[in-house]
N, C-alpha and C. Protein backbone atom coordinates (compact mmCIF):
# COMPACT_ATOMS: atom_id res chain seq x y z
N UNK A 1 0.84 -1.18 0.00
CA UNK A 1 0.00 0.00 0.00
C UNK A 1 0.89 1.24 0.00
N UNK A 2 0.60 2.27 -0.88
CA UNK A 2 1.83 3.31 -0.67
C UNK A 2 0.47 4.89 0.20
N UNK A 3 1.16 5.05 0.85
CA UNK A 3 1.06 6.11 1.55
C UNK A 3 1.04 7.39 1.37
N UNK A 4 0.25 8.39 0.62
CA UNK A 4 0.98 9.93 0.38
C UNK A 4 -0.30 10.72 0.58
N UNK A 5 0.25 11.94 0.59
CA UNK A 5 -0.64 13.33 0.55
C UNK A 5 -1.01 13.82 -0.58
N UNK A 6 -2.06 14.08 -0.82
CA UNK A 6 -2.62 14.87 -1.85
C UNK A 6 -3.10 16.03 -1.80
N UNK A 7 -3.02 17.44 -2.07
CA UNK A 7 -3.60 18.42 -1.81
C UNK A 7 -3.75 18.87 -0.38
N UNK A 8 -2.81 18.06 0.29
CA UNK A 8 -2.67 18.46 1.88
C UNK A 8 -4.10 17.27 2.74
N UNK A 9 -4.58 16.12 2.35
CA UNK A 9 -5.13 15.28 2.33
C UNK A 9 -4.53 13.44 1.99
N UNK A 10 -4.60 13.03 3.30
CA UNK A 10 -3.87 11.53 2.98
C UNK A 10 -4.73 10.79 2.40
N UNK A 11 -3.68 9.75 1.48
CA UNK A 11 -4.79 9.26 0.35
C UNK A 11 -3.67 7.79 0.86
N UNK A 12 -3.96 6.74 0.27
CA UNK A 12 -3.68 5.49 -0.06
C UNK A 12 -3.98 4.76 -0.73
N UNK A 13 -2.81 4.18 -1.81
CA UNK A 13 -3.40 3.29 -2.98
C UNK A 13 -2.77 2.17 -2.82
N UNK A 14 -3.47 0.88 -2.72
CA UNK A 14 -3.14 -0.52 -3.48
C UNK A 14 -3.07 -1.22 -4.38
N UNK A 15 -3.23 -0.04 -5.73
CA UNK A 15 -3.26 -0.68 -6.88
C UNK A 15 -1.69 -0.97 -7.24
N UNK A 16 -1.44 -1.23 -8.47
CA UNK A 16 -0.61 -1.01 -9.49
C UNK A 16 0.52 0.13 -8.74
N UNK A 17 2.12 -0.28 -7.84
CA UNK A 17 2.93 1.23 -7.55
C UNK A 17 3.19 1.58 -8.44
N UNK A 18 3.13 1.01 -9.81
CA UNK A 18 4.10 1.28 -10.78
C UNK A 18 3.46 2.63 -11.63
N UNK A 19 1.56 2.32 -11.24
CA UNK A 19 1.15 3.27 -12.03
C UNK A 19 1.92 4.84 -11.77
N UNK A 20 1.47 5.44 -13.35
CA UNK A 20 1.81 6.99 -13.40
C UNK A 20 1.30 7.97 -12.41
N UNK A 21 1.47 8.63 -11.97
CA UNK A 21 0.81 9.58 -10.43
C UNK A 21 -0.11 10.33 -11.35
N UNK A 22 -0.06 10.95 -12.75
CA UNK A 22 -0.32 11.30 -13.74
C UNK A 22 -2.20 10.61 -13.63
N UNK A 23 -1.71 9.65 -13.70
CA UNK A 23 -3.43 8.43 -13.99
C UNK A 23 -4.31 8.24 -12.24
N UNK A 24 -3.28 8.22 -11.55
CA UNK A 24 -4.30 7.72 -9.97
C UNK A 24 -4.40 9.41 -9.81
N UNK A 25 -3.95 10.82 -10.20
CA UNK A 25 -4.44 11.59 -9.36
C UNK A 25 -5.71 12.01 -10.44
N UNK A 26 -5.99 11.54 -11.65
CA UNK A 26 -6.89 12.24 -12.53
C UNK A 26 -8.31 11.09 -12.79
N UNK A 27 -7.48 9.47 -12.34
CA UNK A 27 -8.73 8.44 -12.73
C UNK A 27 -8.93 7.62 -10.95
N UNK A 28 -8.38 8.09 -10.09
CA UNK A 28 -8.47 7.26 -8.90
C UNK A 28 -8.67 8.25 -8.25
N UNK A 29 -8.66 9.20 -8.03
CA UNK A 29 -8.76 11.12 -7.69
C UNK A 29 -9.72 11.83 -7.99
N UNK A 30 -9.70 11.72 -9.10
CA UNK A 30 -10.80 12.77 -9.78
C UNK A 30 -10.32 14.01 -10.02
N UNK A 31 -9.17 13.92 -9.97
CA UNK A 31 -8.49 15.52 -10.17
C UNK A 31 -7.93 15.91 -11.50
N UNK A 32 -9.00 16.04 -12.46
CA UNK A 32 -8.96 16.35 -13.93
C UNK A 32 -8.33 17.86 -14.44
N UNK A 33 -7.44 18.51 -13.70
CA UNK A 33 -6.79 19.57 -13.78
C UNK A 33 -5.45 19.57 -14.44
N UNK A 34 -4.96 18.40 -13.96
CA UNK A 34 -3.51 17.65 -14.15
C UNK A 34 -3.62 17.02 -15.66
N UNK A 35 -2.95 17.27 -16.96
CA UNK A 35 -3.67 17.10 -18.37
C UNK A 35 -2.27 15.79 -18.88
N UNK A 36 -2.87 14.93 -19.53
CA UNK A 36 -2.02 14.34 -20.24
C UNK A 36 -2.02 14.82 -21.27
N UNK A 37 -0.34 14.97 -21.69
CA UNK A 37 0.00 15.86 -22.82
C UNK A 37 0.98 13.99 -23.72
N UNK A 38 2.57 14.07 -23.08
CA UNK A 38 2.74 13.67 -24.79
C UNK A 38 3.18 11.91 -24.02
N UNK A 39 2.66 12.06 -22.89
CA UNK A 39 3.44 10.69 -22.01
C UNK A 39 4.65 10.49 -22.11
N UNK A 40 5.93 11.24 -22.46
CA UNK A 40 7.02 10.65 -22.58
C UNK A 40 7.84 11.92 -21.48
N UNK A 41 7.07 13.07 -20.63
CA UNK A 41 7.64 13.69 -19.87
C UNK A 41 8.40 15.06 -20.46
N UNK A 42 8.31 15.11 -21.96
CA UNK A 42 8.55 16.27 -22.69
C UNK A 42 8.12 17.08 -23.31
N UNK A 43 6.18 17.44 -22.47
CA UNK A 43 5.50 18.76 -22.70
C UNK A 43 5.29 19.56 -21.71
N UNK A 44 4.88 19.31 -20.65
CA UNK A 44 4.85 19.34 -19.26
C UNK A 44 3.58 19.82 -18.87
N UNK A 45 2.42 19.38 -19.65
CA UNK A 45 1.23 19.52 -19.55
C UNK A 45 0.70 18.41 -17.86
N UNK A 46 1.65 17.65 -17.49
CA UNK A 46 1.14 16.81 -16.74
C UNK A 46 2.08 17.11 -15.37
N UNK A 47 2.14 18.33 -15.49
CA UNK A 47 3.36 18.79 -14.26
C UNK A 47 2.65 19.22 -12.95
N UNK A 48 3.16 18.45 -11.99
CA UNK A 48 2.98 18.67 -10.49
C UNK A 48 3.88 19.17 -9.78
N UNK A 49 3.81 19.15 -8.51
CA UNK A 49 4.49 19.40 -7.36
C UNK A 49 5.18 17.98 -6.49
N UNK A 50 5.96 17.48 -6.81
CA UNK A 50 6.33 16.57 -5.72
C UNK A 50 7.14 16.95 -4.50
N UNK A 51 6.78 17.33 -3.17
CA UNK A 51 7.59 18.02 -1.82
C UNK A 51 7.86 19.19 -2.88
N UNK A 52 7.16 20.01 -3.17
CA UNK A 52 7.38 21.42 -3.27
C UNK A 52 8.22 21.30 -4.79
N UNK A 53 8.41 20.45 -5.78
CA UNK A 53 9.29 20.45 -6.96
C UNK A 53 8.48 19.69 -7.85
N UNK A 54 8.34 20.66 -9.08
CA UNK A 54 7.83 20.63 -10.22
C UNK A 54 8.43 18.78 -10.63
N UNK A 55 7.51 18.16 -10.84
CA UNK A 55 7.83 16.91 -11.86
C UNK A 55 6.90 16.84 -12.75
N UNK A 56 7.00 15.75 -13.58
CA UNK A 56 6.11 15.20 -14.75
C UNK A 56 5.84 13.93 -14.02
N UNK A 57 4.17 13.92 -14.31
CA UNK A 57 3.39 13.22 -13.68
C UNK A 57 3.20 11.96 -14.45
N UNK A 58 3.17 12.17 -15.51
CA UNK A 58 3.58 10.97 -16.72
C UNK A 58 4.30 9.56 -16.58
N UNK A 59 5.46 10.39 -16.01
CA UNK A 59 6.93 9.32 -15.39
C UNK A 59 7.05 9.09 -14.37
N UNK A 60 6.11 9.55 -13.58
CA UNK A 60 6.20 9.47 -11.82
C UNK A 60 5.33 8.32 -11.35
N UNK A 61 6.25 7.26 -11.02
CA UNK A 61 5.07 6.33 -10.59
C UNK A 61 4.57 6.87 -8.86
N UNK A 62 3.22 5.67 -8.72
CA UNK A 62 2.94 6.62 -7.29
C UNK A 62 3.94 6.16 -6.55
N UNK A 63 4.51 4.55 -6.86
CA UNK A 63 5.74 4.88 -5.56
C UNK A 63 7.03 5.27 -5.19
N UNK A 64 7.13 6.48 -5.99
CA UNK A 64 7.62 7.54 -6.21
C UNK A 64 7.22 8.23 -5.01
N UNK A 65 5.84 8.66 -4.67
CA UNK A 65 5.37 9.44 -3.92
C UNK A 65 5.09 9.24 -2.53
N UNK A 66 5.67 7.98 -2.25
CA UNK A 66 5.57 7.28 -1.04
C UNK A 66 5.98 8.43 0.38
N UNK A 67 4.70 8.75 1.09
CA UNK A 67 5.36 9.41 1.78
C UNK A 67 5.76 10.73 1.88
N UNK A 68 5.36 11.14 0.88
CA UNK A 68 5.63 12.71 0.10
C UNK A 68 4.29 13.31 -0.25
N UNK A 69 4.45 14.35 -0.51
CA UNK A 69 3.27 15.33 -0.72
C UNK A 69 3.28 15.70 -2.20
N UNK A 70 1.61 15.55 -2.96
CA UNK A 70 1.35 16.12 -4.01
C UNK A 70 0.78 17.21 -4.02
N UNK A 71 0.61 18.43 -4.64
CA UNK A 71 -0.19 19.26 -5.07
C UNK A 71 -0.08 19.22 -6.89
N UNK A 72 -1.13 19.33 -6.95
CA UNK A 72 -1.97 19.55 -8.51
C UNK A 72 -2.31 20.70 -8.49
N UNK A 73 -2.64 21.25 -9.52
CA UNK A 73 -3.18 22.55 -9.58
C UNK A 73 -4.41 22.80 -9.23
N UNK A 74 -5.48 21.44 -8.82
CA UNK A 74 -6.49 21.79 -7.65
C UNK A 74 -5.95 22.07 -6.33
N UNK A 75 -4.70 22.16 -5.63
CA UNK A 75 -4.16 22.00 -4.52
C UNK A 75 -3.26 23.27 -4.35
N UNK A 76 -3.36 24.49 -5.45
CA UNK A 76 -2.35 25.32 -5.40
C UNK A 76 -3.38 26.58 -4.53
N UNK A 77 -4.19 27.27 -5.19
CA UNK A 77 -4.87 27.75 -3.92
C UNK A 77 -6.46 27.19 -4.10
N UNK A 78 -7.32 27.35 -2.90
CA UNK A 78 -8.64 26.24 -3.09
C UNK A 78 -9.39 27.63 -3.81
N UNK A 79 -9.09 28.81 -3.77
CA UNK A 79 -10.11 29.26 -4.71
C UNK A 79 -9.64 29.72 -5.85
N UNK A 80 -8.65 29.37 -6.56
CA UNK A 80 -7.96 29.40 -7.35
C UNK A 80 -7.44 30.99 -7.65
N UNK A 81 -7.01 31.43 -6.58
CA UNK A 81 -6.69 32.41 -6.42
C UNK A 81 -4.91 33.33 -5.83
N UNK A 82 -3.99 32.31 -6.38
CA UNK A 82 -2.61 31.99 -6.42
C UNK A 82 -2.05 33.19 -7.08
N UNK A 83 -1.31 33.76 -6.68
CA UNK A 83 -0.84 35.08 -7.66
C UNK A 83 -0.42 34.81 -8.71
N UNK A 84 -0.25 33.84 -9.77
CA UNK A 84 0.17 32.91 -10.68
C UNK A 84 -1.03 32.94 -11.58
N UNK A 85 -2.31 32.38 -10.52
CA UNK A 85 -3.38 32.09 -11.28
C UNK A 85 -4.40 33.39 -12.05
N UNK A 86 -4.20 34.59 -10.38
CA UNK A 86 -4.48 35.70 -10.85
C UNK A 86 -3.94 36.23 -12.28
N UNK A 87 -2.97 36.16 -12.25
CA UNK A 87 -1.88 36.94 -12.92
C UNK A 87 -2.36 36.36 -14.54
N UNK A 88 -2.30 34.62 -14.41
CA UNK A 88 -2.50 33.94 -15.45
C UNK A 88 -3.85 34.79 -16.26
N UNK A 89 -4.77 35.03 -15.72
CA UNK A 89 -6.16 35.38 -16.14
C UNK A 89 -5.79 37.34 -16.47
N UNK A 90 -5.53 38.06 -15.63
CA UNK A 90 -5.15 39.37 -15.57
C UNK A 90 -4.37 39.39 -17.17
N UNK A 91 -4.01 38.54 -17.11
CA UNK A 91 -2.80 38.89 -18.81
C UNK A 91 -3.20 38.03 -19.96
N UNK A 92 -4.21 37.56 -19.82
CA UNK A 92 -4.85 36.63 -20.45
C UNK A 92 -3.98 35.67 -21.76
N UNK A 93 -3.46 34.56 -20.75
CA UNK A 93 -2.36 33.92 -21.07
C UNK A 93 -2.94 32.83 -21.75
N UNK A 94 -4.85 32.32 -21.21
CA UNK A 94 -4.65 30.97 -22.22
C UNK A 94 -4.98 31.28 -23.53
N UNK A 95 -4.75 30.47 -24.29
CA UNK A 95 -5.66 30.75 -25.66
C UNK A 95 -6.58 29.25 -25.77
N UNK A 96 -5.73 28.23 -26.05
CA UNK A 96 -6.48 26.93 -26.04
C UNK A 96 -6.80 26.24 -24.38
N UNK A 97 -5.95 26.78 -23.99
CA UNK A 97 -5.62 26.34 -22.45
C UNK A 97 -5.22 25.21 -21.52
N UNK A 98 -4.97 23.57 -22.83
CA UNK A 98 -4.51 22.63 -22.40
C UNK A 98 -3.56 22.89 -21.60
N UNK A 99 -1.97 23.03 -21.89
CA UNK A 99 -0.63 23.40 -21.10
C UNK A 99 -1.19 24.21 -20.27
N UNK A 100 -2.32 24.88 -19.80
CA UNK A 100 -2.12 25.85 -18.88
C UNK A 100 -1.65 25.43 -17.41
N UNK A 101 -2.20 24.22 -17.05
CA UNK A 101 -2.03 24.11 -15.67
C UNK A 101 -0.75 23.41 -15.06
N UNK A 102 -0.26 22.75 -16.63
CA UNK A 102 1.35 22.50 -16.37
C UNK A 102 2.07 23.53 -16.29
N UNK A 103 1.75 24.90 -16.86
CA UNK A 103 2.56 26.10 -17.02
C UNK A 103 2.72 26.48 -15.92
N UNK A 104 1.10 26.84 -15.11
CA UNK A 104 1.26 26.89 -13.70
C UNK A 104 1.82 26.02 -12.83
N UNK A 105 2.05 25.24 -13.01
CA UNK A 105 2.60 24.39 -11.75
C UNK A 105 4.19 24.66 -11.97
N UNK A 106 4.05 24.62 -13.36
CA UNK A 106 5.88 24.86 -13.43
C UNK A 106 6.72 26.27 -12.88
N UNK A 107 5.77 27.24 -13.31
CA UNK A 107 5.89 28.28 -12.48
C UNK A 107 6.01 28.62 -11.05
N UNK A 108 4.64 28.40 -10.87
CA UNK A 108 4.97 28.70 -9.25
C UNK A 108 6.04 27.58 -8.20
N UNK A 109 6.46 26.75 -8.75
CA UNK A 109 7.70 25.81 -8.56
C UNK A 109 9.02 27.00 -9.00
N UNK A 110 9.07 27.83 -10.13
CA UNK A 110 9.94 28.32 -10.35
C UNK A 110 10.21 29.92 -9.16
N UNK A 111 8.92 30.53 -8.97
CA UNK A 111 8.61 31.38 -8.10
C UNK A 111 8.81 30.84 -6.41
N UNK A 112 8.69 29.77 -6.12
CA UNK A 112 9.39 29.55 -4.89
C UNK A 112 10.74 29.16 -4.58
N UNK A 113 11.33 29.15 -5.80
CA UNK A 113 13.02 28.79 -5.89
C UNK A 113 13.24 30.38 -5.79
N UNK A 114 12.97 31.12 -6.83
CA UNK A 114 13.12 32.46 -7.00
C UNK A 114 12.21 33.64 -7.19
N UNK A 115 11.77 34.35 -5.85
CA UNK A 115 11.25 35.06 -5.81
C UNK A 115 10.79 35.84 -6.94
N UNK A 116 12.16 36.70 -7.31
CA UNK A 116 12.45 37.54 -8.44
C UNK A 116 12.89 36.88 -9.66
N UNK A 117 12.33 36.40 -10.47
CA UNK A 117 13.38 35.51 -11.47
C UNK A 117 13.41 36.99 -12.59
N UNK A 118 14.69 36.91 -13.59
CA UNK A 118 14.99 37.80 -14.10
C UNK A 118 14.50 36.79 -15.47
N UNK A 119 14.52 37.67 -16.58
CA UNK A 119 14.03 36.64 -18.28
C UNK A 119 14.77 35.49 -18.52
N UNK A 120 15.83 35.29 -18.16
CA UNK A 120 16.50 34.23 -18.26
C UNK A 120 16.39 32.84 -17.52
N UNK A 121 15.79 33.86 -16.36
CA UNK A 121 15.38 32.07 -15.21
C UNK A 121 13.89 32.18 -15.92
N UNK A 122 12.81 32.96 -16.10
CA UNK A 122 12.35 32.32 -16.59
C UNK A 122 11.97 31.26 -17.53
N UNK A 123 12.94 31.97 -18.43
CA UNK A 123 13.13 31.05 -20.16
C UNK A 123 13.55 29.05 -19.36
N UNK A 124 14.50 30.04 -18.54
CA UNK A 124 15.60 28.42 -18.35
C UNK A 124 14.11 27.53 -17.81
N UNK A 125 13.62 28.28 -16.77
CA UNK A 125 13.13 26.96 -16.29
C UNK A 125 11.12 26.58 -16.25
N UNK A 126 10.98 27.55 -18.05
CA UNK A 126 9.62 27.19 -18.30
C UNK A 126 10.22 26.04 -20.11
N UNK A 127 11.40 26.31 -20.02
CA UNK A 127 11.83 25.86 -21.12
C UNK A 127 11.41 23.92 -21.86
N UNK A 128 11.31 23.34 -20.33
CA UNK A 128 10.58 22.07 -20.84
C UNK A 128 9.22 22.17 -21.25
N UNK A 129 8.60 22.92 -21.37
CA UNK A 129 6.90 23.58 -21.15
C UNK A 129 6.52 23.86 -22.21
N UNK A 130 5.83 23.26 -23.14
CA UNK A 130 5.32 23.64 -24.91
C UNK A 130 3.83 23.77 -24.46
N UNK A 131 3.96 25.04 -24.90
CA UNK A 131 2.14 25.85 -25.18
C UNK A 131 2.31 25.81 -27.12
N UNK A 132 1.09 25.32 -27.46
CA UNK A 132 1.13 24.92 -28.83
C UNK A 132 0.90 26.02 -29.77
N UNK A 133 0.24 27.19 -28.88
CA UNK A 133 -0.61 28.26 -29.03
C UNK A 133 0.55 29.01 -29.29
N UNK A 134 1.51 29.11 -28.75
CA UNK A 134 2.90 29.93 -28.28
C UNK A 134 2.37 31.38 -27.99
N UNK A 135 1.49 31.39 -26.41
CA UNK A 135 1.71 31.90 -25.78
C UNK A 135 2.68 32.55 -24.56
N UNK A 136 3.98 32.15 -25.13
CA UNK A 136 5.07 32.38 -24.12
C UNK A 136 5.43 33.59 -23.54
N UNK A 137 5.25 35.02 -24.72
CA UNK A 137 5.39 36.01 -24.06
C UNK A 137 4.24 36.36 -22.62
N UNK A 138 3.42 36.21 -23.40
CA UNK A 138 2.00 36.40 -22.11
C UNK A 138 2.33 35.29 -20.74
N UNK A 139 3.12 34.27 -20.93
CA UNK A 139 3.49 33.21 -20.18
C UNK A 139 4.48 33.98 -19.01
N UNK A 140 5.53 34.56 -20.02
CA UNK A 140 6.48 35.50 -18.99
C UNK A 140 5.87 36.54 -18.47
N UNK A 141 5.39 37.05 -19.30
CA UNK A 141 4.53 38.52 -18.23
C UNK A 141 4.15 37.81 -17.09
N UNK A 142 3.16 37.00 -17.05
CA UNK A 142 2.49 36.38 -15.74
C UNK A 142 2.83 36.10 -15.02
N UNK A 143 4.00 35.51 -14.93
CA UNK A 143 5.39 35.44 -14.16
C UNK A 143 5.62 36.26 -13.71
N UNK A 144 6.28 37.37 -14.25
CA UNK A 144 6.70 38.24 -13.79
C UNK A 144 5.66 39.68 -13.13
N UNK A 145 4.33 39.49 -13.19
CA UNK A 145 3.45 40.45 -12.91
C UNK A 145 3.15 39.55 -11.32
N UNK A 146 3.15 38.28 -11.61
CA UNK A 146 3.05 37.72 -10.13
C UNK A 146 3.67 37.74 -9.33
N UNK A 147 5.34 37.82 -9.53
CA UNK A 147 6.51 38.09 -8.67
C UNK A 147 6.54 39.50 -8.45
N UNK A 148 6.14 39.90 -8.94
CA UNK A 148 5.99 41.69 -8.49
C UNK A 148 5.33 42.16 -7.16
């Protein structure tokens, strides 16, 4: 049985450890926020929080998570009201809006490493992150209107 937190909520699964954290937090969960993008861990549409650090949920089996804490982007604020999320909407960043909630997660992972990130930490570390739309400038504003 593996043991972990979800959204600040203990959960326990006996299925499959091997499954993707990706599949038990969206089909054993119900937490349809978290998007499968390309399954191979190189869009980052399926990006979480594992102990406070951005992963791909794709490649993460749950017992991976043994013991550790998830947040999803249902888990970032409960009224979805995250200076990230604000910010996201204020600059009106989605267009299609799949990648959005990997964008966010990757972000505000990048915003608690670095308060202030300058264009370059952003680039560096939204750089695994494909919006198809190529919304990226509006991506950095939001960033940076949230760290403000």
């Amino acid at each position: 049985m593996v043991r972990l937190k979800v959204n600040g909520t203990d959960q326990s699964f006996d299925g499959d450890p091997s499954m993707p954290l990706l599949w038990y937090v969206r089909d054993v969960l119900g937490l349809t926020g978290t998007k499968y993008g390309c399954g191979i861990a190189q869009c980052g549409a399926c990006t979480v929080h594992l102990d406070g650090h951005a992963v791909r949920s794709c490649q993460t089996a749950v017992r991976d998570a043994e013991g550790k804490s998830v947040t999803t982007i249902e888990g970032l604020h409960p009224e979805g009201e995250h200076p990230l999320q604000q910010a996201w909407l204020e600059v009106g960043v989605p267009q299609c809006g799949y990648c959005q909630t990997g964008q966010i997660m990757q972000a505000a992972a990048l915003l608690k490493e670095k308060p202030k990130p300058t264009d370059e930490d952003i680039d560096n570390a939204m750089a695994g992150n494909i919006c198809r739309c190529g919304t990226y400038v509006r991506i950095r504003a939001a960033i940076k209107q949230a760290a403000g």
